[in-house]
PDB file of N, CA and C in Angstrom:
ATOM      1  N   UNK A   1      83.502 -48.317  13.394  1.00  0.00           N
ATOM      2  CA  UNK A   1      84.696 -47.784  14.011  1.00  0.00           C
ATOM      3  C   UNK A   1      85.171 -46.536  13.268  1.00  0.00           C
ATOM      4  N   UNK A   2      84.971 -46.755  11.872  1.00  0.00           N
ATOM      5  CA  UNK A   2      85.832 -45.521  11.442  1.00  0.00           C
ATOM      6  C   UNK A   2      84.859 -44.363  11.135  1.00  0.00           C
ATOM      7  N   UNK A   3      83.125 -44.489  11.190  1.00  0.00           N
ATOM      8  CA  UNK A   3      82.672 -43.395  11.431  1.00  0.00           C
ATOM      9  C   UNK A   3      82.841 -42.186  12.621  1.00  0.00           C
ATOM     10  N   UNK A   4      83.133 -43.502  13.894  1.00  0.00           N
ATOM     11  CA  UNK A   4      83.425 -42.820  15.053  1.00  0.00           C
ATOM     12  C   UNK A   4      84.207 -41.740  15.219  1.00  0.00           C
ATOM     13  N   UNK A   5      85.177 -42.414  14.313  1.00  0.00           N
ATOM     14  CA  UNK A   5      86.667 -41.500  14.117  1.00  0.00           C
ATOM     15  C   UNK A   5      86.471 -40.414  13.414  1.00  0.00           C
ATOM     16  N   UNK A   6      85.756 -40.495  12.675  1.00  0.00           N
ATOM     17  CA  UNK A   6      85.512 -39.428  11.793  1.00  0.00           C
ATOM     18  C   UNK A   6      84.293 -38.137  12.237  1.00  0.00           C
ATOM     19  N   UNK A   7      83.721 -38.507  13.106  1.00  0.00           N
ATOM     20  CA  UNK A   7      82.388 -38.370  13.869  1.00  0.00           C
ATOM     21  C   UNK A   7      83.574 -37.127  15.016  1.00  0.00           C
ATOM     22  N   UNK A   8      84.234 -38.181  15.623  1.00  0.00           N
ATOM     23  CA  UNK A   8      85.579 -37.794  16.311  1.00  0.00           C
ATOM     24  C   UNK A   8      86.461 -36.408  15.576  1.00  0.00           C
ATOM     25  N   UNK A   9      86.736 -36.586  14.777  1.00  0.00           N
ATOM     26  CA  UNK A   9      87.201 -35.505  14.045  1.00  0.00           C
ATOM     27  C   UNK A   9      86.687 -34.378  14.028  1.00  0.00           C
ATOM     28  N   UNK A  10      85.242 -34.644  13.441  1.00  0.00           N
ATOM     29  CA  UNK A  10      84.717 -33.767  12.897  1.00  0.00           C
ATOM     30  C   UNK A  10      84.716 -32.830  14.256  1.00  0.00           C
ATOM     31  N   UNK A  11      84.658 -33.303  15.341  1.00  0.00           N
ATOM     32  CA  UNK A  11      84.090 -32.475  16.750  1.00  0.00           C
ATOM     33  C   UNK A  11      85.054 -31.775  16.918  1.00  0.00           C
ATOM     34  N   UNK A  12      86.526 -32.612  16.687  1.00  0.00           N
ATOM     35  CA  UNK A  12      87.497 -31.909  17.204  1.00  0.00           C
ATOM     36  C   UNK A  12      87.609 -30.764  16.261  1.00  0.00           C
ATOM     37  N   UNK A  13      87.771 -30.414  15.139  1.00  0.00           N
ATOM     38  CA  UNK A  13      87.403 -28.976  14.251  1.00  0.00           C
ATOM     39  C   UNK A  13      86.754 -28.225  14.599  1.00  0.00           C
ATOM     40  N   UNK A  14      85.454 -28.804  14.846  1.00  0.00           N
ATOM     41  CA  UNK A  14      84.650 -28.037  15.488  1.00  0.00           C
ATOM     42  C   UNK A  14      84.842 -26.914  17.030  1.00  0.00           C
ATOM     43  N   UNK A  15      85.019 -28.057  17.495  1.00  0.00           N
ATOM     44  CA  UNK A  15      85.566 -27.165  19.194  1.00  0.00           C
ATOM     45  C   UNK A  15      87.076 -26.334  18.458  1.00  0.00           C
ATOM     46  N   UNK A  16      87.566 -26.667  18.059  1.00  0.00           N
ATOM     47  CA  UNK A  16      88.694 -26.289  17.709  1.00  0.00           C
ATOM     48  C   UNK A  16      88.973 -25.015  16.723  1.00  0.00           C
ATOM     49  N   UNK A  17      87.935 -24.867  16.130  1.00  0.00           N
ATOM     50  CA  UNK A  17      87.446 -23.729  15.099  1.00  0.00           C
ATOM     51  C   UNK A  17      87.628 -22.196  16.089  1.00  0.00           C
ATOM     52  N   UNK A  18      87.412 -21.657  16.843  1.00  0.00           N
ATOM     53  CA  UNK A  18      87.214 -20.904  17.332  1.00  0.00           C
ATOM     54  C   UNK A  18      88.579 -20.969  17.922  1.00  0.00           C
ATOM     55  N   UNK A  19      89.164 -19.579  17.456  1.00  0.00           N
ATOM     56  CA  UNK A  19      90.999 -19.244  17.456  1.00  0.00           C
ATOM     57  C   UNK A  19      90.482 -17.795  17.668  1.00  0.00           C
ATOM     58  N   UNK A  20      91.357 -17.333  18.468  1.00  0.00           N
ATOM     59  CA  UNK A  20      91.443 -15.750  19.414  1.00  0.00           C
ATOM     60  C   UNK A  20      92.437 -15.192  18.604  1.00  0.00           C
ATOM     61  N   UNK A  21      92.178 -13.577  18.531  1.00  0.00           N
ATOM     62  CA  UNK A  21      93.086 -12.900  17.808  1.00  0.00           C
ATOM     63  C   UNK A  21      94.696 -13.434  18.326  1.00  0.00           C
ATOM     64  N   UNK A  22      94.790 -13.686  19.372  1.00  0.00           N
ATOM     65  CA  UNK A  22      96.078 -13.806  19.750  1.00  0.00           C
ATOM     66  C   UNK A  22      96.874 -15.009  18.568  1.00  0.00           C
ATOM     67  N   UNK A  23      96.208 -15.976  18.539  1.00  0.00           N
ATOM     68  CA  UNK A  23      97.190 -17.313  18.037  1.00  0.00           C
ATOM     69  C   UNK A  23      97.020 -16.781  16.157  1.00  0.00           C
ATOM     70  N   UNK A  24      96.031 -15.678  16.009  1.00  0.00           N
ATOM     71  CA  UNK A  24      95.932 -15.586  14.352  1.00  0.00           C
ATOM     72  C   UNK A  24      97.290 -14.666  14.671  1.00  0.00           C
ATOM     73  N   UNK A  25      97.386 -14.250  15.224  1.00  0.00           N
ATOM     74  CA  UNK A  25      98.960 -12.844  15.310  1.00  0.00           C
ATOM     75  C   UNK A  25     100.438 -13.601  15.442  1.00  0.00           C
ATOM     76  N   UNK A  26     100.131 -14.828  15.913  1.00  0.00           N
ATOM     77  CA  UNK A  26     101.189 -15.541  16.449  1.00  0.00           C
ATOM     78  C   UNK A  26     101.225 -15.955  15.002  1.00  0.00           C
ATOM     79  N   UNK A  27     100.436 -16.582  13.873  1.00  0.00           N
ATOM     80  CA  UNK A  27     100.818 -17.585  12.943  1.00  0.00           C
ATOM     81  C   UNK A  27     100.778 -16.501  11.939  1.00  0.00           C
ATOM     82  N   UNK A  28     100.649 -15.395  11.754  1.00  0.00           N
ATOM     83  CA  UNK A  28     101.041 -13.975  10.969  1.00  0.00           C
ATOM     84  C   UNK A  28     102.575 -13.811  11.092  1.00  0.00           C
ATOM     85  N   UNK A  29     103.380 -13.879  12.554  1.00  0.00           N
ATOM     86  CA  UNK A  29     104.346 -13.534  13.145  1.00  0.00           C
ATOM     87  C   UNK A  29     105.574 -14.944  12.273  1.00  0.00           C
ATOM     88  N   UNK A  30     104.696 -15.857  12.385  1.00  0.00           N
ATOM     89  CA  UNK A  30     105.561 -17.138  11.899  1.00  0.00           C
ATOM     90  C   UNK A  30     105.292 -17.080  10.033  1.00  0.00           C
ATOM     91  N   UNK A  31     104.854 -16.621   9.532  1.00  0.00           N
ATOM     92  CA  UNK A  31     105.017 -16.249   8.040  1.00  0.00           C
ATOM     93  C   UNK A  31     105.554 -15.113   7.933  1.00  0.00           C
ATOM     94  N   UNK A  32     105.899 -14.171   9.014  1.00  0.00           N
ATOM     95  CA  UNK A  32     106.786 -13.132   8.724  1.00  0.00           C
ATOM     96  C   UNK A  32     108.324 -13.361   8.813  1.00  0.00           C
ATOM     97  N   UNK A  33     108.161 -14.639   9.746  1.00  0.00           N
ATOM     98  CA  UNK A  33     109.548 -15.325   9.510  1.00  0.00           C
ATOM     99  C   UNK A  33     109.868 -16.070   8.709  1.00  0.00           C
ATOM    100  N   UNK A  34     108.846 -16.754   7.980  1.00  0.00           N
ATOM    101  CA  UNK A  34     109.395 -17.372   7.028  1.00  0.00           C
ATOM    102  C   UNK A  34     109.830 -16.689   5.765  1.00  0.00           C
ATOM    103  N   UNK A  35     109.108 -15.358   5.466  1.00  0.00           N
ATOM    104  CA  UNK A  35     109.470 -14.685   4.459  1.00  0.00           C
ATOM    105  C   UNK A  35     110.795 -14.131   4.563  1.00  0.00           C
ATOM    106  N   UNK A  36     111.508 -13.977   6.124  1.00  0.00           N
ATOM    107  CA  UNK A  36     112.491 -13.498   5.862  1.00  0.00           C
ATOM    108  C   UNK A  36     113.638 -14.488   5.749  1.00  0.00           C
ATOM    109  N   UNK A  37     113.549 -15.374   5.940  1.00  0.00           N
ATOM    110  CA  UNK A  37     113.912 -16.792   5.975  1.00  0.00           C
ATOM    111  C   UNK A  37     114.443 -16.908   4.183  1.00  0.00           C
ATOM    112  N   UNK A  38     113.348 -16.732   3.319  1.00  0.00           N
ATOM    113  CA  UNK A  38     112.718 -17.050   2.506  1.00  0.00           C
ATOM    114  C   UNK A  38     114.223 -15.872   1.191  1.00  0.00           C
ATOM    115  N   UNK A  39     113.854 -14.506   1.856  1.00  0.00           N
ATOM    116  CA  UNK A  39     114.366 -13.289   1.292  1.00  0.00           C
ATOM    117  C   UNK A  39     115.928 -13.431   1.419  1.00  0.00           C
ATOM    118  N   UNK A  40     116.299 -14.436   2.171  1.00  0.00           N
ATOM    119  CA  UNK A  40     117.892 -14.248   3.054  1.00  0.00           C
ATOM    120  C   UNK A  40     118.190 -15.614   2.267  1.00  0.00           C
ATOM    121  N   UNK A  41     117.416 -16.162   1.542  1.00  0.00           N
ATOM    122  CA  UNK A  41     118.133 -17.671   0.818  1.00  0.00           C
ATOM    123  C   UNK A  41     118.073 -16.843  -0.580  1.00  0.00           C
ATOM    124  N   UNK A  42     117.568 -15.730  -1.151  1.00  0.00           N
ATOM    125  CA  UNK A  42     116.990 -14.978  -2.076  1.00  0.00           C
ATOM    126  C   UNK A  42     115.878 -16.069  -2.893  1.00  0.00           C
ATOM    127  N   UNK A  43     115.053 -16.543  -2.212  1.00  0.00           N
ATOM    128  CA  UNK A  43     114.174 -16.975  -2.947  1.00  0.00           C
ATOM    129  C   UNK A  43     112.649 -16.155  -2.810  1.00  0.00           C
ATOM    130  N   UNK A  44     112.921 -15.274  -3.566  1.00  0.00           N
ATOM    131  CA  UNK A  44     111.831 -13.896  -3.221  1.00  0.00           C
ATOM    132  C   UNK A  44     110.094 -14.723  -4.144  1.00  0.00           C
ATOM    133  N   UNK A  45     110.533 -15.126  -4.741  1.00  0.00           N
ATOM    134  CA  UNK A  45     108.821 -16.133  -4.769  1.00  0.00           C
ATOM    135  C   UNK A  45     108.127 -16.293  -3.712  1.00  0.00           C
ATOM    136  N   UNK A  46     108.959 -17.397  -3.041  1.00  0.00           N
ATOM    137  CA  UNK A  46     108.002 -17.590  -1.761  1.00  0.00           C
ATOM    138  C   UNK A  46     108.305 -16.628  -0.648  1.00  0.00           C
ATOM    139  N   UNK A  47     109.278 -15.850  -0.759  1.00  0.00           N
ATOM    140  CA  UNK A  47     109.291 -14.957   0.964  1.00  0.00           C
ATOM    141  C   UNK A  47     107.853 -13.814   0.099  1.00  0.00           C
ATOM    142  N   UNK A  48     107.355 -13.618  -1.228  1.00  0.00           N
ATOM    143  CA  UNK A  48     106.595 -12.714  -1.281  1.00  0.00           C
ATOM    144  C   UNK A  48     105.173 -13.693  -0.928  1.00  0.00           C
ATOM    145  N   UNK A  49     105.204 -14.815  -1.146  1.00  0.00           N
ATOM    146  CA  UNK A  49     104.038 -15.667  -0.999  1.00  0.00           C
ATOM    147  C   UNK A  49     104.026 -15.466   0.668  1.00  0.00           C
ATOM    148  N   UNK A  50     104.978 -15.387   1.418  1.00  0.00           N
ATOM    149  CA  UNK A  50     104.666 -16.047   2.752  1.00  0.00           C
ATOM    150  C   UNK A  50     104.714 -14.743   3.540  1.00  0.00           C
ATOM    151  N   UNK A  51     105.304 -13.520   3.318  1.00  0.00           N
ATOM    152  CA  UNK A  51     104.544 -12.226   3.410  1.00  0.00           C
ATOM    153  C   UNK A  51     103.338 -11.873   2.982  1.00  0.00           C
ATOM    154  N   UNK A  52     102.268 -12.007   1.575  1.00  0.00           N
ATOM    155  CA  UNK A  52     101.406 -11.906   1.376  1.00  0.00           C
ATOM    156  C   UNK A  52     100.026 -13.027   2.949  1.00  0.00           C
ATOM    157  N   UNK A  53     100.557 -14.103   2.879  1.00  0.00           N
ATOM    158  CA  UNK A  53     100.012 -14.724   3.720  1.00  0.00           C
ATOM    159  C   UNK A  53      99.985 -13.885   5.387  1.00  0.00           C
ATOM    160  N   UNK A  54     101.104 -13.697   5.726  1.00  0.00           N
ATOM    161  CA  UNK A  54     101.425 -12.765   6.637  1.00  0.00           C
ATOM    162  C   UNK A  54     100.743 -11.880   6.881  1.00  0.00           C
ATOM    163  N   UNK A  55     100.869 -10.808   5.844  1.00  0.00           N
ATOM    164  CA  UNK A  55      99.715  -9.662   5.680  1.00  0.00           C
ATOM    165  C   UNK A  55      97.855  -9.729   5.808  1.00  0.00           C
ATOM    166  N   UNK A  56      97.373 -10.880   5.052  1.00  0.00           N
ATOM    167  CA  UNK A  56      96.223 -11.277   5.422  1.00  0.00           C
ATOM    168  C   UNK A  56      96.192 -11.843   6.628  1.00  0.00           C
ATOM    169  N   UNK A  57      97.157 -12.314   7.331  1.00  0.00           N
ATOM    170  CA  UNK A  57      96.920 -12.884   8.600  1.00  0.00           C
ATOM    171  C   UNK A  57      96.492 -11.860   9.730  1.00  0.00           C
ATOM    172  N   UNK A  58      97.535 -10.843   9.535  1.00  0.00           N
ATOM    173  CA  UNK A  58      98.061  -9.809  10.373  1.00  0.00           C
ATOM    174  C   UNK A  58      96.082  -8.965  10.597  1.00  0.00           C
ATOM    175  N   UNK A  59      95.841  -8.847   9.247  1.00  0.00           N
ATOM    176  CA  UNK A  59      94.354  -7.821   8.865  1.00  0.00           C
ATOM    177  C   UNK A  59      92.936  -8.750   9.362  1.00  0.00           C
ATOM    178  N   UNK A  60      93.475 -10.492   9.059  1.00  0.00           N
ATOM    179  CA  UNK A  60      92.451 -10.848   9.987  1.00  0.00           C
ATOM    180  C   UNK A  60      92.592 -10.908  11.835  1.00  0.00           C
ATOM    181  N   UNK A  61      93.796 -10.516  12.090  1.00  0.00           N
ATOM    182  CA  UNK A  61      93.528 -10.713  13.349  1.00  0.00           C
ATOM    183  C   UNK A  61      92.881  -9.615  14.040  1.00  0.00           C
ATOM    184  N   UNK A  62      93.118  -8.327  13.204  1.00  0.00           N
ATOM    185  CA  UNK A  62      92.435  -7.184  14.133  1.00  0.00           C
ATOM    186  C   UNK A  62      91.465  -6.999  13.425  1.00  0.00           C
ATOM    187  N   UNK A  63      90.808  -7.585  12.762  1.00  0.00           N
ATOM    188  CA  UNK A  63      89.206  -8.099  12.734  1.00  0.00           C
ATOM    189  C   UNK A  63      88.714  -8.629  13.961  1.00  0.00           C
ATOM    190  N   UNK A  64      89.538  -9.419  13.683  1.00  0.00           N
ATOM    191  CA  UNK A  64      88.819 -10.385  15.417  1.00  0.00           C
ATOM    192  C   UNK A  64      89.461  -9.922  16.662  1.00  0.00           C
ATOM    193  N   UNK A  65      90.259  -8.695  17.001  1.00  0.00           N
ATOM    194  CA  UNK A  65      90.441  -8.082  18.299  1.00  0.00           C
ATOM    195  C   UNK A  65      89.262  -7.043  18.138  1.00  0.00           C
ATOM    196  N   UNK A  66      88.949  -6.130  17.342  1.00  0.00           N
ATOM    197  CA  UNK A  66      88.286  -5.814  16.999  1.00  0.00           C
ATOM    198  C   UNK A  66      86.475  -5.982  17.234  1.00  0.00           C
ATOM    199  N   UNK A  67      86.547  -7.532  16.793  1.00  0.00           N
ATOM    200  CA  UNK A  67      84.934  -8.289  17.375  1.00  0.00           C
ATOM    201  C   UNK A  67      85.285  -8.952  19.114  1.00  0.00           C
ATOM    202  N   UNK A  68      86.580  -9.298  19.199  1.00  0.00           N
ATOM    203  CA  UNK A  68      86.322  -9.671  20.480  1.00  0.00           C
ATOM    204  C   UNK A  68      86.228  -8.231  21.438  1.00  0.00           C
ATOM    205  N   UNK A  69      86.538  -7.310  21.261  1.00  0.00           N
ATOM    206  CA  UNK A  69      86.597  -6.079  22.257  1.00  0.00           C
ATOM    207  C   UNK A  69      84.801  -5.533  22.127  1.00  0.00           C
ATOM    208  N   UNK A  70      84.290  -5.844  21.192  1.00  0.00           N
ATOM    209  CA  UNK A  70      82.349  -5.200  20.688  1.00  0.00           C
ATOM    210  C   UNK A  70      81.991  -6.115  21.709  1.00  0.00           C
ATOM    211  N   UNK A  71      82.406  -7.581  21.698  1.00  0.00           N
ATOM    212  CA  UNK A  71      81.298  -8.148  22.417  1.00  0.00           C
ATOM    213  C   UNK A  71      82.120  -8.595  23.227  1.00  0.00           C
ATOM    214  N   UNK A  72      82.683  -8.214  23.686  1.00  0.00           N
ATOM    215  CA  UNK A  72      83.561  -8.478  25.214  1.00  0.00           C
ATOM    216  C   UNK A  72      83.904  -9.776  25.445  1.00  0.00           C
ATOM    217  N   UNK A  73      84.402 -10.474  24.369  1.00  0.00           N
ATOM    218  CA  UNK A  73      84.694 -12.087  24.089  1.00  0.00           C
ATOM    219  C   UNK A  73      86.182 -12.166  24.877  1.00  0.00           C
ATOM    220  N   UNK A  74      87.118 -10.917  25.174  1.00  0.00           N
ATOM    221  CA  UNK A  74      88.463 -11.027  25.063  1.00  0.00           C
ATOM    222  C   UNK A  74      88.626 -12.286  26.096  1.00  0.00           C
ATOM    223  N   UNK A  75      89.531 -13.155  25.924  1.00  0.00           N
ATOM    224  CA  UNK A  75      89.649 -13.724  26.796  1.00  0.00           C
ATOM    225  C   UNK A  75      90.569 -12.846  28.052  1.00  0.00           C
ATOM    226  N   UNK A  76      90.469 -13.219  29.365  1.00  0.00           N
ATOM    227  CA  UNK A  76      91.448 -12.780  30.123  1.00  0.00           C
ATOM    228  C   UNK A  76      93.092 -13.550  29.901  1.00  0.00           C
ATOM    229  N   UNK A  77      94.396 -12.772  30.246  1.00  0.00           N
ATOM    230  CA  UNK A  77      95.286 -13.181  30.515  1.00  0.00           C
ATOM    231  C   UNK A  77      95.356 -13.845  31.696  1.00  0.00           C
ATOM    232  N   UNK A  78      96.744 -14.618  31.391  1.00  0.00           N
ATOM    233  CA  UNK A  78      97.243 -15.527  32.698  1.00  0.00           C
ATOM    234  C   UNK A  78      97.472 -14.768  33.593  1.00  0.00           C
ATOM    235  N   UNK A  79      97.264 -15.591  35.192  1.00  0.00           N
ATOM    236  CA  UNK A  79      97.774 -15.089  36.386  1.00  0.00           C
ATOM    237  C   UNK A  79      99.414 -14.414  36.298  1.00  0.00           C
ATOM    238  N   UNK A  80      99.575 -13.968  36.942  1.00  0.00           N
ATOM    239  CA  UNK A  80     101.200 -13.653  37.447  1.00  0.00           C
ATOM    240  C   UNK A  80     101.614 -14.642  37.956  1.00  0.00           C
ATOM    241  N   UNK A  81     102.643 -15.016  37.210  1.00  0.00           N
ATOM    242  CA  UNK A  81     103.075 -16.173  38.486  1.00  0.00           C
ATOM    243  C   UNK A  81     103.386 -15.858  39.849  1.00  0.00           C
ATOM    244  N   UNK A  82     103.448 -16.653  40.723  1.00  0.00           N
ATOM    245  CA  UNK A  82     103.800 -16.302  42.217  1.00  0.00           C
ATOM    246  C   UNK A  82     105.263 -15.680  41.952  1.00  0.00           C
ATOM    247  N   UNK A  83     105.560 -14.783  43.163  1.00  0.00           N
ATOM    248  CA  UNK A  83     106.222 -14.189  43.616  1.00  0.00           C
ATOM    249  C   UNK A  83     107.502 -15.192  44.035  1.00  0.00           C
ATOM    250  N   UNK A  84     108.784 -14.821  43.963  1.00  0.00           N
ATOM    251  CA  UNK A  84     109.946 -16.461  44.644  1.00  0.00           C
ATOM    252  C   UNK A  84     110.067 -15.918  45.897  1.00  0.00           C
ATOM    253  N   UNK A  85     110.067 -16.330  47.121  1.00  0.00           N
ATOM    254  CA  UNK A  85     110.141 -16.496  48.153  1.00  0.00           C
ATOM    255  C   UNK A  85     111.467 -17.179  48.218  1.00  0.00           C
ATOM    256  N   UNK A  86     112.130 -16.373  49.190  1.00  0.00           N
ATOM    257  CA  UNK A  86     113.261 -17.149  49.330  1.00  0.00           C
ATOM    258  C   UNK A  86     113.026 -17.973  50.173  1.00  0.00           C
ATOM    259  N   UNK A  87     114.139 -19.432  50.647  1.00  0.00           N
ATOM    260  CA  UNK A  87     113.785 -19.787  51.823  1.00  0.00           C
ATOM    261  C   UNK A  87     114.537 -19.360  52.363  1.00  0.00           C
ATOM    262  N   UNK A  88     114.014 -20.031  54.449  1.00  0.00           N
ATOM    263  CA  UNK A  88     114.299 -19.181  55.503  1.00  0.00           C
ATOM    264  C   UNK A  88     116.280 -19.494  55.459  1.00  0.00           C
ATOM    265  N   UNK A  89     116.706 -18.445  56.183  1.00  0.00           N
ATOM    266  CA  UNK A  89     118.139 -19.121  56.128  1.00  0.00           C
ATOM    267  C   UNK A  89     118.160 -20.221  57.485  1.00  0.00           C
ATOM    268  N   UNK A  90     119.398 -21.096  57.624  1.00  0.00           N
ATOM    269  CA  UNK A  90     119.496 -22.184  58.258  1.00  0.00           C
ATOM    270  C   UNK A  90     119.772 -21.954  60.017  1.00  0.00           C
ATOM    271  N   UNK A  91     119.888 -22.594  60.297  1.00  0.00           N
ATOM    272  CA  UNK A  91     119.641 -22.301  61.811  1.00  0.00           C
ATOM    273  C   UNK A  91     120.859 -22.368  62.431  1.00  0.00           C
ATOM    274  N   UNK A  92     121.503 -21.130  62.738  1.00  0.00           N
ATOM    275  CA  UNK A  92     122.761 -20.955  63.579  1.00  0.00           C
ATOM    276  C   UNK A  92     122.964 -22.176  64.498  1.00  0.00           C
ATOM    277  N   UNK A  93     124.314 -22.538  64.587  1.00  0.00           N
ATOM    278  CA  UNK A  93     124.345 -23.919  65.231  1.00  0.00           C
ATOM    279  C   UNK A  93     125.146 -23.034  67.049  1.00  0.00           C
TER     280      UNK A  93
END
């Protein structure tokens, strides 16, 4: 049972390994908040730790916009959502 799980795991890392520049920019974006978070309590230790993190985040992501644009990996964006349609008005009595 608990190899399974672990067997289980391991897959899910696996499939799961492969992250698009987008979500590395998003978790760059969330250590840029924490540093300021961080700077505004004045605990400049960690807002410089969680900017430094930030910064490497930021440089790996346009690495990988970078490789996804060479080999045309980009994923596409979402549809537009539909249009609102109003409904019809009610029927004169």
């Amino acid at each position: 049972m608990s190899r399974s799980l672990l067997f289980a795991g391991a897959l899910a890392l696996f499939a799961g390994g492969c992250v698009t520049s987008a979500e590395t920019e998003r978790r760059a974006q969330h250590h840029d908040t924490r540093a300021r978070q961080a700077a505004a309590y004045e605990d400049y230790d960690r807002a410089a730790m969680e900017k430094h993190e930030a910064d490497r985040l930021h440089a790996k992501a346009a690495e990988e916009r970078a490789e996804e644009a060479a080999t045309g990996a980009v994923p596409a964006p979402p549809p537009p959502p539909p249009e609102y349609i109003p409904p019809p008005p009610p029927p004169a009595p």
